[in-house]
PDB file of N, CA and C in Angstrom:
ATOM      1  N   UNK A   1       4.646  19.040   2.925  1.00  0.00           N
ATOM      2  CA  UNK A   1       3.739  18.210   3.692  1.00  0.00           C
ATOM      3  C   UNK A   1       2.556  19.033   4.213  1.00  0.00           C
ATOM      4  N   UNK A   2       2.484  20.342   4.443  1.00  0.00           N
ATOM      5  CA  UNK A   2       2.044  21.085   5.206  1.00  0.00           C
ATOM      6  C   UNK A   2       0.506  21.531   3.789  1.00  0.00           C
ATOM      7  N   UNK A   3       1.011  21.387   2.806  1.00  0.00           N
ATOM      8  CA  UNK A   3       0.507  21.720   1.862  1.00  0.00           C
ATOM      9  C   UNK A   3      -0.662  20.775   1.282  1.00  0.00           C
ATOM     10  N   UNK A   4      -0.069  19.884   1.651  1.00  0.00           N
ATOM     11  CA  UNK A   4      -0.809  18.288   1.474  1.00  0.00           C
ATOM     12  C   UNK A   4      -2.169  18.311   2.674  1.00  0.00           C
ATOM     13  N   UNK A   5      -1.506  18.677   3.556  1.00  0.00           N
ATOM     14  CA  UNK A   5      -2.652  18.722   4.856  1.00  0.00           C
ATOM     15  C   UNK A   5      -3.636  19.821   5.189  1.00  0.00           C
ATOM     16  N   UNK A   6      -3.299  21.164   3.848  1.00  0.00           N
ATOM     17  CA  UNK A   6      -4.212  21.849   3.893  1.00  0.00           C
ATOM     18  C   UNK A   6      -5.425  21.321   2.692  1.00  0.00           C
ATOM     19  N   UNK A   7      -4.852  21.138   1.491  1.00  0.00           N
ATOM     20  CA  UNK A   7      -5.610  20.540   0.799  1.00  0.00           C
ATOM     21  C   UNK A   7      -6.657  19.378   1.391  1.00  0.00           C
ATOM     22  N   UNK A   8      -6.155  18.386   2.164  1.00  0.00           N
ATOM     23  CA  UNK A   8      -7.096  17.654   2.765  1.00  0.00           C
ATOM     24  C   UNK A   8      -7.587  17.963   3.599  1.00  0.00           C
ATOM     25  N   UNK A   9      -7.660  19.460   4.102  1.00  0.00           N
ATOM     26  CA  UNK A   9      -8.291  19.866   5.115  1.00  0.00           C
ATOM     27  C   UNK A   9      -9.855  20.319   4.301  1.00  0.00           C
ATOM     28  N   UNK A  10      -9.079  20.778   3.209  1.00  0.00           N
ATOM     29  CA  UNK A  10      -9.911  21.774   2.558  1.00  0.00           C
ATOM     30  C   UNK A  10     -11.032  20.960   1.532  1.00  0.00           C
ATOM     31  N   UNK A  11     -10.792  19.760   1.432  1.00  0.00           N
ATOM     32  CA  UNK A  11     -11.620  18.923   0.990  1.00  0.00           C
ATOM     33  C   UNK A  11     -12.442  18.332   1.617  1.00  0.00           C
ATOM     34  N   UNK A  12     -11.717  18.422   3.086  1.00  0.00           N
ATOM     35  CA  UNK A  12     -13.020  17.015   3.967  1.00  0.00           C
ATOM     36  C   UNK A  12     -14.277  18.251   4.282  1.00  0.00           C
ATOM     37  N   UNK A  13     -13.927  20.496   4.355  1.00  0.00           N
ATOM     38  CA  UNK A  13     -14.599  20.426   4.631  1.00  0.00           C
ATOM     39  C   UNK A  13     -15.796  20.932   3.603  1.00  0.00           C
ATOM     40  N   UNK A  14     -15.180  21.017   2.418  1.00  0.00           N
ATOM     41  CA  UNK A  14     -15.935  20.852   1.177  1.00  0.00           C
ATOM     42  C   UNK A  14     -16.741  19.925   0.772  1.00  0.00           C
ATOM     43  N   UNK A  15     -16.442  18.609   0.852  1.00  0.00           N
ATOM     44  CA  UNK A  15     -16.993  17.405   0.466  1.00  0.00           C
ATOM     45  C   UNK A  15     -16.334  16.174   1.550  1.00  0.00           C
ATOM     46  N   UNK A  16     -17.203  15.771   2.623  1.00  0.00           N
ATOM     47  CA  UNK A  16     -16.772  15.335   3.718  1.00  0.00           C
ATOM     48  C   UNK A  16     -17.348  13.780   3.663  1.00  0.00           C
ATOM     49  N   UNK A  17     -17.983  13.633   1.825  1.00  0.00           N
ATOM     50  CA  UNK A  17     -18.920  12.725   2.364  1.00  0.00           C
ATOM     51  C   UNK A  17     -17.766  11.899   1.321  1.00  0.00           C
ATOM     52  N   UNK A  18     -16.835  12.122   0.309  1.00  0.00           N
ATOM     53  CA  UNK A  18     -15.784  11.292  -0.450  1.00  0.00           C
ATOM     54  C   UNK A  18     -14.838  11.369   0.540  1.00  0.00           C
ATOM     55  N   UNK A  19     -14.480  12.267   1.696  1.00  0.00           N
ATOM     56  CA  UNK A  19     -13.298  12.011   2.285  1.00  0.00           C
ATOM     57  C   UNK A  19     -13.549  10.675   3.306  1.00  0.00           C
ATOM     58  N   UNK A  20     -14.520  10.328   3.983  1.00  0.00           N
ATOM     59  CA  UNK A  20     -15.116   9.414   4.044  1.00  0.00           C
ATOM     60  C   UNK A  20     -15.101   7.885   3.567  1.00  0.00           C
ATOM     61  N   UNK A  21     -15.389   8.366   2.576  1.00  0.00           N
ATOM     62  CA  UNK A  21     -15.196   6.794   1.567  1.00  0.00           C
ATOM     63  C   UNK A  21     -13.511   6.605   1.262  1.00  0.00           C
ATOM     64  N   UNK A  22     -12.625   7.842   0.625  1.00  0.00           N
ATOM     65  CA  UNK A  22     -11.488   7.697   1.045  1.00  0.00           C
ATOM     66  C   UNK A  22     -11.002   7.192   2.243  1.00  0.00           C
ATOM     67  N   UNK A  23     -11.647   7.388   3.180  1.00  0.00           N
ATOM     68  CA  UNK A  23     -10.901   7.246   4.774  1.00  0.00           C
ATOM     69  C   UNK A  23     -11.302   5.686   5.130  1.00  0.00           C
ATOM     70  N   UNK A  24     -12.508   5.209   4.485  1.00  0.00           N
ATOM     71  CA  UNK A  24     -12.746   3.706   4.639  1.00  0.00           C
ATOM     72  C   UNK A  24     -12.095   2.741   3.270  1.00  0.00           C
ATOM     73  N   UNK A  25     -11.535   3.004   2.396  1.00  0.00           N
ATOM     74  CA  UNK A  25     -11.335   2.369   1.263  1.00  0.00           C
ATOM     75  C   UNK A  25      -9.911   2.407   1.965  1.00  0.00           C
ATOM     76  N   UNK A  26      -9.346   3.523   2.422  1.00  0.00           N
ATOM     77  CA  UNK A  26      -7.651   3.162   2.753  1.00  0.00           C
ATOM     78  C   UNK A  26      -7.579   1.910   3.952  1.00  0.00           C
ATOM     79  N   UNK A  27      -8.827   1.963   4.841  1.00  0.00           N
ATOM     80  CA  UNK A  27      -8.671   0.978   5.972  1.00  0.00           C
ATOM     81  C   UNK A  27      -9.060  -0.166   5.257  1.00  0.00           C
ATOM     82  N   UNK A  28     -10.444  -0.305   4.209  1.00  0.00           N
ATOM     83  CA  UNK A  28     -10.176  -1.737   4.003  1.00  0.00           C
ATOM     84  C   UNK A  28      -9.051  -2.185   3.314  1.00  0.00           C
ATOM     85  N   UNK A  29      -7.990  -1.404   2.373  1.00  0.00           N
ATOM     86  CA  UNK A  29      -6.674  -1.436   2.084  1.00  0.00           C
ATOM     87  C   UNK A  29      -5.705  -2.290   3.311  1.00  0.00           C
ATOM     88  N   UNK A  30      -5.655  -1.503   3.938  1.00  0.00           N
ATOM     89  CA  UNK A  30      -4.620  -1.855   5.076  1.00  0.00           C
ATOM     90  C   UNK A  30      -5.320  -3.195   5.994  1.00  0.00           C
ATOM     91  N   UNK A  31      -6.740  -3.032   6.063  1.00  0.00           N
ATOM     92  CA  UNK A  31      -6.947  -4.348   6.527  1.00  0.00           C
ATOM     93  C   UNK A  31      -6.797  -5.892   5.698  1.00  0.00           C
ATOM     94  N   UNK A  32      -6.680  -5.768   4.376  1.00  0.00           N
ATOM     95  CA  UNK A  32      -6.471  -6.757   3.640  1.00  0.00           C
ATOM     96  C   UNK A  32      -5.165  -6.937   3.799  1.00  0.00           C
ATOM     97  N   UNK A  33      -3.983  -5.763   4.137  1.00  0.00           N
ATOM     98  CA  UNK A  33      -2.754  -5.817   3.450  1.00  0.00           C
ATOM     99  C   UNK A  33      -2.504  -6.589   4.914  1.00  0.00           C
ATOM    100  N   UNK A  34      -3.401  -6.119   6.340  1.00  0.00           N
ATOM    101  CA  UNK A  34      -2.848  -7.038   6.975  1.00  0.00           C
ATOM    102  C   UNK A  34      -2.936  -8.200   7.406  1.00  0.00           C
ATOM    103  N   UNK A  35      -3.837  -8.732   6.909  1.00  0.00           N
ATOM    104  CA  UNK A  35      -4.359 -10.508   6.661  1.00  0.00           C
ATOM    105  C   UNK A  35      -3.433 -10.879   5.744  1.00  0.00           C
ATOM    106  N   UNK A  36      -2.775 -10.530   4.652  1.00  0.00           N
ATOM    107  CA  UNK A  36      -2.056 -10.493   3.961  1.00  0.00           C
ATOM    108  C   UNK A  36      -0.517 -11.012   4.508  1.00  0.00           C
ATOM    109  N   UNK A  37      -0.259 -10.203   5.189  1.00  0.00           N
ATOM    110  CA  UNK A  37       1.121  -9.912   6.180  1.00  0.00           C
ATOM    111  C   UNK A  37       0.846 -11.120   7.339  1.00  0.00           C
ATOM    112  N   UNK A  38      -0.170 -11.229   8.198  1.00  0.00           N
ATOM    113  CA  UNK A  38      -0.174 -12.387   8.947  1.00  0.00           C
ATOM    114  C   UNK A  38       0.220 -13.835   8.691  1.00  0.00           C
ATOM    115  N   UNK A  39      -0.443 -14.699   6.989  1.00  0.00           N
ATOM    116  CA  UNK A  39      -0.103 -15.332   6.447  1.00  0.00           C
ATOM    117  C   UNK A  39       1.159 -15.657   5.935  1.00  0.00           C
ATOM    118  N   UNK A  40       1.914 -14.629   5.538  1.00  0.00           N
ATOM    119  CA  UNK A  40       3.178 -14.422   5.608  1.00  0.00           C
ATOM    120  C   UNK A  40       3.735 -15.091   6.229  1.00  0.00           C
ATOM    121  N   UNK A  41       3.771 -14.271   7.209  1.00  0.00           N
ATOM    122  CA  UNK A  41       4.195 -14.008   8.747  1.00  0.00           C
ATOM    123  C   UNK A  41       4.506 -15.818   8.976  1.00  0.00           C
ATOM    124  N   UNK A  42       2.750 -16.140   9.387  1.00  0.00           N
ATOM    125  CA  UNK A  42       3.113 -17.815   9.959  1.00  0.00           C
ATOM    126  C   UNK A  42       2.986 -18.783   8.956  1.00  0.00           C
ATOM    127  N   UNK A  43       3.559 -18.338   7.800  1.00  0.00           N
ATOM    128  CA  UNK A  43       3.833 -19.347   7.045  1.00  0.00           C
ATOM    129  C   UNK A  43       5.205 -19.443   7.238  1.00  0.00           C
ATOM    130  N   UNK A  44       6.215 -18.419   7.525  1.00  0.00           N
ATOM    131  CA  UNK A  44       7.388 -18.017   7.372  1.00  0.00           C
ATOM    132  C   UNK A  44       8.149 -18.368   8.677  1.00  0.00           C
ATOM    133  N   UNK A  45       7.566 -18.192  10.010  1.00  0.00           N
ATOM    134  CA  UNK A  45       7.574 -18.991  11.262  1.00  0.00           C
ATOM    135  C   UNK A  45       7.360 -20.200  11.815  1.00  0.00           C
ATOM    136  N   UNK A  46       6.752 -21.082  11.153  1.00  0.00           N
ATOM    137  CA  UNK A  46       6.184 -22.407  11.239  1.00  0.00           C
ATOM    138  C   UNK A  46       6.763 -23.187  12.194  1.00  0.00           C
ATOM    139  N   UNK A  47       8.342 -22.881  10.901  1.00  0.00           N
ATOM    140  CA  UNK A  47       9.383 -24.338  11.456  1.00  0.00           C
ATOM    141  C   UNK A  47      10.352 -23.883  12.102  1.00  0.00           C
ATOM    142  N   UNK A  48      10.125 -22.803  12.872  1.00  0.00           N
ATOM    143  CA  UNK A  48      11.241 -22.296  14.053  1.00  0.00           C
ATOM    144  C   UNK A  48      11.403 -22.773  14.789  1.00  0.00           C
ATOM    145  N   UNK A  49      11.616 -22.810  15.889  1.00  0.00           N
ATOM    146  CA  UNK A  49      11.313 -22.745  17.522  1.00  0.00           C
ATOM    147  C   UNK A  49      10.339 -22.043  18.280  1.00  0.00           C
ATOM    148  N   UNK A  50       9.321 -22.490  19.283  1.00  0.00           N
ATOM    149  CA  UNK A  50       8.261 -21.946  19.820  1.00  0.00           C
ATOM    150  C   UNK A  50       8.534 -20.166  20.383  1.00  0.00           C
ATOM    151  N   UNK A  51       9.724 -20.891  21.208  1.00  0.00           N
ATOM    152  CA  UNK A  51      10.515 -18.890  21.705  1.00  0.00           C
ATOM    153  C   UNK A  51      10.516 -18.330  20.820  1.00  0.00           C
ATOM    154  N   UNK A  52      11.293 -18.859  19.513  1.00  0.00           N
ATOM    155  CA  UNK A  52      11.492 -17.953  18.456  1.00  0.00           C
ATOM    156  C   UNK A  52      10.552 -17.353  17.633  1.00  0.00           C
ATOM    157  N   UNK A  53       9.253 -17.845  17.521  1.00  0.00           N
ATOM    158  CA  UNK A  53       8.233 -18.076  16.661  1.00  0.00           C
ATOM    159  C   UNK A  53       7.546 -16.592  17.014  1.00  0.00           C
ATOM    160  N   UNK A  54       7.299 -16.260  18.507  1.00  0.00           N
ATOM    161  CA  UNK A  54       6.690 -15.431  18.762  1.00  0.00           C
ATOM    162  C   UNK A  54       7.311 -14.008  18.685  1.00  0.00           C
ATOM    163  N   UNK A  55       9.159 -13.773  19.254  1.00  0.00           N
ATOM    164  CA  UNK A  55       9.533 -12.915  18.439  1.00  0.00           C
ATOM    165  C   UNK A  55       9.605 -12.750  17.029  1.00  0.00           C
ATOM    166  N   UNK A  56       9.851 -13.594  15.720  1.00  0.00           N
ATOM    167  CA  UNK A  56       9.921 -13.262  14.777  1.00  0.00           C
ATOM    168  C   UNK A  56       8.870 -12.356  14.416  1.00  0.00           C
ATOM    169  N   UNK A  57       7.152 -13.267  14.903  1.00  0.00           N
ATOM    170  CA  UNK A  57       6.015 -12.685  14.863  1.00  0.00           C
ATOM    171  C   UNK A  57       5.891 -10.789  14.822  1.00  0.00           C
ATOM    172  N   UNK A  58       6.489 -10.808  16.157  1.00  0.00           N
ATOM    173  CA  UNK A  58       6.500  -9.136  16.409  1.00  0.00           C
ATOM    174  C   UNK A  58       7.386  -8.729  15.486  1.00  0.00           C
ATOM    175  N   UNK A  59       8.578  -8.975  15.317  1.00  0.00           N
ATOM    176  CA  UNK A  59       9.716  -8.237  14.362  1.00  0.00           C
ATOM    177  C   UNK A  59       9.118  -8.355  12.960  1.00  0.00           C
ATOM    178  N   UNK A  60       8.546  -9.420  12.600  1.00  0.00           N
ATOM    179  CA  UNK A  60       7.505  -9.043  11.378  1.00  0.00           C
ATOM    180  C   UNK A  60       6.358  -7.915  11.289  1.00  0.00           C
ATOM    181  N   UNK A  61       5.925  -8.363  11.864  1.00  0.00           N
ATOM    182  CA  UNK A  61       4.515  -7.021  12.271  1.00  0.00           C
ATOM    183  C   UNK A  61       4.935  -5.565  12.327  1.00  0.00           C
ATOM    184  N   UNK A  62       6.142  -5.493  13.464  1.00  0.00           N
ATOM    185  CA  UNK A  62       6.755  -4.226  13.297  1.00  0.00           C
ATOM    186  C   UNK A  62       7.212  -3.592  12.124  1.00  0.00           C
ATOM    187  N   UNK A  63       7.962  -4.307  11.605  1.00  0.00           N
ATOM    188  CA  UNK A  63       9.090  -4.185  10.104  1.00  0.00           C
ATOM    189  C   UNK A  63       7.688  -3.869   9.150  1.00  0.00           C
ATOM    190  N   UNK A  64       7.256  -4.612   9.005  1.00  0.00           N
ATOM    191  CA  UNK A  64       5.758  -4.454   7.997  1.00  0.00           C
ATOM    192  C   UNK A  64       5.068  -3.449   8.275  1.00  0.00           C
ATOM    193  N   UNK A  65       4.897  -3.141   9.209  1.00  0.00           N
ATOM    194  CA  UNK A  65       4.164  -1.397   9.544  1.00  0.00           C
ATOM    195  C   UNK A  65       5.373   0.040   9.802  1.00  0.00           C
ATOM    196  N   UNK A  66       6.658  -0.816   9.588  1.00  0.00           N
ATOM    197  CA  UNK A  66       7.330   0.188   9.422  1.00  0.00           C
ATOM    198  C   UNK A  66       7.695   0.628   7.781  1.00  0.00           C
ATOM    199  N   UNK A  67       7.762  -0.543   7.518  1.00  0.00           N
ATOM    200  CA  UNK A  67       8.151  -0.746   5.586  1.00  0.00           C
ATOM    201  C   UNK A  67       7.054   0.267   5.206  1.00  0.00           C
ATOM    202  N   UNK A  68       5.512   0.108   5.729  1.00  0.00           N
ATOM    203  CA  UNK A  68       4.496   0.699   5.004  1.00  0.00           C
ATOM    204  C   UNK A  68       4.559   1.942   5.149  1.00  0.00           C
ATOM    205  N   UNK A  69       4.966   2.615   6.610  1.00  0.00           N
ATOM    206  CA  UNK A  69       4.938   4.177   6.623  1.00  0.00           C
ATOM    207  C   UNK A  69       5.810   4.584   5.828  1.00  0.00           C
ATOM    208  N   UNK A  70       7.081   3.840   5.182  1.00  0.00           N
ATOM    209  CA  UNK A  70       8.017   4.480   4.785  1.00  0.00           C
ATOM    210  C   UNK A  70       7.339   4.190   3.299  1.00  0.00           C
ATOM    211  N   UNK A  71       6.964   3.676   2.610  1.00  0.00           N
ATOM    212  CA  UNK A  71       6.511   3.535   1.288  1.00  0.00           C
ATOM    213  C   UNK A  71       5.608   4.565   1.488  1.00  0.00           C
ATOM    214  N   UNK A  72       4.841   5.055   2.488  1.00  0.00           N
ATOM    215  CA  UNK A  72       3.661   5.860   1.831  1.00  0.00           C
ATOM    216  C   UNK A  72       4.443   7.276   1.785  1.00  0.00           C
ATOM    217  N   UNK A  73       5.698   8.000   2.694  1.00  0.00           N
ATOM    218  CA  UNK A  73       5.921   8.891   2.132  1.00  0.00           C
ATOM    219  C   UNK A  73       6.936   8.966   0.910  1.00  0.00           C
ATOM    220  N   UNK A  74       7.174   7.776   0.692  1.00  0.00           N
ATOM    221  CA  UNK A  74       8.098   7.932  -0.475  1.00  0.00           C
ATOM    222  C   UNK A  74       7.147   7.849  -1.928  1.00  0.00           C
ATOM    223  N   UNK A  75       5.940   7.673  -1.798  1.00  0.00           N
ATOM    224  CA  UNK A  75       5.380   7.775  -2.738  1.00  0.00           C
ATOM    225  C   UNK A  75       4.752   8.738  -2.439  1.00  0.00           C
ATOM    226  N   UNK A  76       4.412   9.302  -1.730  1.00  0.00           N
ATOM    227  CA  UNK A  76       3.589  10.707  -1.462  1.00  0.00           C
ATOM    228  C   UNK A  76       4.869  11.960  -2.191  1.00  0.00           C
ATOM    229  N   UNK A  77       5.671  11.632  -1.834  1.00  0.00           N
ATOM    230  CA  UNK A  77       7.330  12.113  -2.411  1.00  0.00           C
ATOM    231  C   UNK A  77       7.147  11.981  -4.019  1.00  0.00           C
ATOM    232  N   UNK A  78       7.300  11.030  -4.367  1.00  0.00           N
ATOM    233  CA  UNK A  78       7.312  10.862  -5.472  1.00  0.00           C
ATOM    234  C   UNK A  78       5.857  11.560  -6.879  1.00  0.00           C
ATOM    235  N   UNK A  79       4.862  10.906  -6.038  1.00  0.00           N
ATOM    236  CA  UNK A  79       3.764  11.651  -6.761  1.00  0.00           C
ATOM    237  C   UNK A  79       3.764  13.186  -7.221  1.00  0.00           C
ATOM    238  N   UNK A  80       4.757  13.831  -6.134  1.00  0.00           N
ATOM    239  CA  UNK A  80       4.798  15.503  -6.931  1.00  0.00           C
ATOM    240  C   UNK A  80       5.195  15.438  -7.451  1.00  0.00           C
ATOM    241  N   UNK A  81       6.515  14.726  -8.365  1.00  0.00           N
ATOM    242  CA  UNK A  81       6.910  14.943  -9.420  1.00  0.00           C
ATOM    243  C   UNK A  81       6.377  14.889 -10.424  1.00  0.00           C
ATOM    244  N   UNK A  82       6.133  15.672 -11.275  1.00  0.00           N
ATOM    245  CA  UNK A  82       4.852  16.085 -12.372  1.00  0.00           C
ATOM    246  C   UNK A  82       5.408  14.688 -13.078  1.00  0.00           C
ATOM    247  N   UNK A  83       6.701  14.092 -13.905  1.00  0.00           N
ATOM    248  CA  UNK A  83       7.079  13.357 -14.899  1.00  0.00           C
ATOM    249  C   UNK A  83       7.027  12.185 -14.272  1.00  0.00           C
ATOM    250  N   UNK A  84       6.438  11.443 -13.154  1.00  0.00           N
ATOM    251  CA  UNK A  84       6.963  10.378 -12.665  1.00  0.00           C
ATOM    252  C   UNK A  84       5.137   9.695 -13.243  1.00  0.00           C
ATOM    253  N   UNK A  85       4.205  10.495 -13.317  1.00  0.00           N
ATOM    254  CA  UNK A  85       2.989  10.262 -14.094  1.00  0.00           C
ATOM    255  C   UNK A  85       2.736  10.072 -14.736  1.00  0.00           C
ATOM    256  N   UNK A  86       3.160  10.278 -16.056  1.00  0.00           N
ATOM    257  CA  UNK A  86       3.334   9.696 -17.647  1.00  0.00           C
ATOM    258  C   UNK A  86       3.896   8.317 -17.836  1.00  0.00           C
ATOM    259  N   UNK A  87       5.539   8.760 -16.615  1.00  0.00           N
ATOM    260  CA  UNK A  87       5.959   7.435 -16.646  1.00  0.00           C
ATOM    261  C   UNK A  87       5.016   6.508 -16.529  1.00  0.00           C
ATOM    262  N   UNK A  88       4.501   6.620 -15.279  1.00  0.00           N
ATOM    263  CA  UNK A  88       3.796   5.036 -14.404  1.00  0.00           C
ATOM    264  C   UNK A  88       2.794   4.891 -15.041  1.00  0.00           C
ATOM    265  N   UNK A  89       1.697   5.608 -16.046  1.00  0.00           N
ATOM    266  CA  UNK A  89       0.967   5.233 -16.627  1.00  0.00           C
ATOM    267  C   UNK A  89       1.547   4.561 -17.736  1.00  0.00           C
ATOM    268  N   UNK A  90       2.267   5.478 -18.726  1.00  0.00           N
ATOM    269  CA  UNK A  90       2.806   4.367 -19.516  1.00  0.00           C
ATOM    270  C   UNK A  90       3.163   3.332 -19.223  1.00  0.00           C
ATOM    271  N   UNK A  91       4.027   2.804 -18.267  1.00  0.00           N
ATOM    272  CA  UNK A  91       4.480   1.316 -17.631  1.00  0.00           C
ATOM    273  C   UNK A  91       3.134   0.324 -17.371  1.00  0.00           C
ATOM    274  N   UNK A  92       1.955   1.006 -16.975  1.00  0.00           N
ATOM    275  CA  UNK A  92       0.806   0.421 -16.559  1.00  0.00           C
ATOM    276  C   UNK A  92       0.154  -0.274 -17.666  1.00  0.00           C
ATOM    277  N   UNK A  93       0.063   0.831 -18.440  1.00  0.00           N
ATOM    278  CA  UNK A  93      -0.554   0.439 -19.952  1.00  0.00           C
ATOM    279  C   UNK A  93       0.154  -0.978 -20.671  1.00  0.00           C
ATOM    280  N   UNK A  94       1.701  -0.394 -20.365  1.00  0.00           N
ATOM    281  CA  UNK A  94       2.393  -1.735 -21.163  1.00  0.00           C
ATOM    282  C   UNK A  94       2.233  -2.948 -20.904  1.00  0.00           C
ATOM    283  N   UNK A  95       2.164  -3.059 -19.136  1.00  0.00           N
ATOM    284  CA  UNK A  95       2.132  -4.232 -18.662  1.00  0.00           C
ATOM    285  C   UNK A  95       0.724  -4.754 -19.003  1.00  0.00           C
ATOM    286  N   UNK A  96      -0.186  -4.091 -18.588  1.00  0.00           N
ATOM    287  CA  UNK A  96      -1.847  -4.359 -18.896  1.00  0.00           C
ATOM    288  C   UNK A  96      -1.956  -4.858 -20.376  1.00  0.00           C
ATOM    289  N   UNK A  97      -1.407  -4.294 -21.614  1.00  0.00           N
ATOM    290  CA  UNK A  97      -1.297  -4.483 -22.646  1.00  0.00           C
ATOM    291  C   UNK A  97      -0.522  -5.841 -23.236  1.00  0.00           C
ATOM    292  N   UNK A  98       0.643  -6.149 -22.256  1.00  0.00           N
ATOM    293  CA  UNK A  98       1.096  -7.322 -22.628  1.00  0.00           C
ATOM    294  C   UNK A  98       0.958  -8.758 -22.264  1.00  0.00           C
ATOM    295  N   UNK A  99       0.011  -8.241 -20.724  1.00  0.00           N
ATOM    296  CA  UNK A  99      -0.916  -8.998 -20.112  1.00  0.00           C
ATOM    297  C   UNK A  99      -2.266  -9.856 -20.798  1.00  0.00           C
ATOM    298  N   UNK A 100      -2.762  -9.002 -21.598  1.00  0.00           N
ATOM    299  CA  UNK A 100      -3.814  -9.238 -22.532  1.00  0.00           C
ATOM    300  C   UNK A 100      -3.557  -9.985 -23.734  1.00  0.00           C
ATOM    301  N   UNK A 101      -2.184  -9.365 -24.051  1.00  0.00           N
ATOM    302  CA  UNK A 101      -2.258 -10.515 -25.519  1.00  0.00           C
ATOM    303  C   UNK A 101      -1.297 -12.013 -24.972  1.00  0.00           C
ATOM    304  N   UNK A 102      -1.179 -11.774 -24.058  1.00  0.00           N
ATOM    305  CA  UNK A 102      -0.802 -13.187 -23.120  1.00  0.00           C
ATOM    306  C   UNK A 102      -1.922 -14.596 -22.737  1.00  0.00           C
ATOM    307  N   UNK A 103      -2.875 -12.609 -22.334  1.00  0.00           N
ATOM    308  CA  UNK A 103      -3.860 -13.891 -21.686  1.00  0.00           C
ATOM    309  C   UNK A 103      -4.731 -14.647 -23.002  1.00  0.00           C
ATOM    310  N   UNK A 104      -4.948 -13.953 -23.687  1.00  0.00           N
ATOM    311  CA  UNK A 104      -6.040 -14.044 -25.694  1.00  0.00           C
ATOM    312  C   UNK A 104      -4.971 -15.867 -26.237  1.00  0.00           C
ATOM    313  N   UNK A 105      -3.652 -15.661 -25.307  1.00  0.00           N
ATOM    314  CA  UNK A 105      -3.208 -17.220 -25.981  1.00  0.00           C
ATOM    315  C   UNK A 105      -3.531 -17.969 -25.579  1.00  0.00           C
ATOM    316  N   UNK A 106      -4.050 -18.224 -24.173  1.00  0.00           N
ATOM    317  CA  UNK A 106      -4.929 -19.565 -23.835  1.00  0.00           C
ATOM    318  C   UNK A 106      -6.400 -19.382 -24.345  1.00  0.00           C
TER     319      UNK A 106
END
């Protein structure tokens, strides 16, 4: 981890003007993901109970920003593995690829 945080040290102060655009592309990320998650949220609460409605609310919100920290180091985890890259591109390609001659039938 420590290694990770020198590298991004060593980039923002190399080139401070992509760490930047990195640092706003991850927030509009997370700001979509959480308009995203709200909808969810009170679509999924609707037909509760009013008491209930507003805890679920929080226990959603929470759980969802907890789910996310834990996905980002498990993929931050995962990304060092040199072979897990070939994989996911290949998988990408396939799907993209089978996507296309899917879509060429309508």
């Amino acid at each position: 981890m420590m290694k990770q945080f020198q590298k991004f040290a060593s980039l923002m102060t190399e080139h401070p003007l992509n760490v930047l655009f990195l640092i706003l592309g991850i927030l509009l990320l997370e700001i979509i993901l959480s308009f995203d998650n709200a909808a969810v949220l009170a679509t999924m609460v609707k037909d509760l109970p009013k008491e209930q409605q507003s805890k679920a609310l929080k226990y959603g919100i929470l759980g969802a920003y907890l789910f996310r920290g834990i996905a980002l180091v498990l993929v931050e985890s995962i990304l060092s593995i040199w072979w897990f890259k070939p994989i996911g591109g290949a998988t990408v390609r396939t799907i993209f690829c089978w996507k296309e001659k899917w879509l060429l039938r309508w």
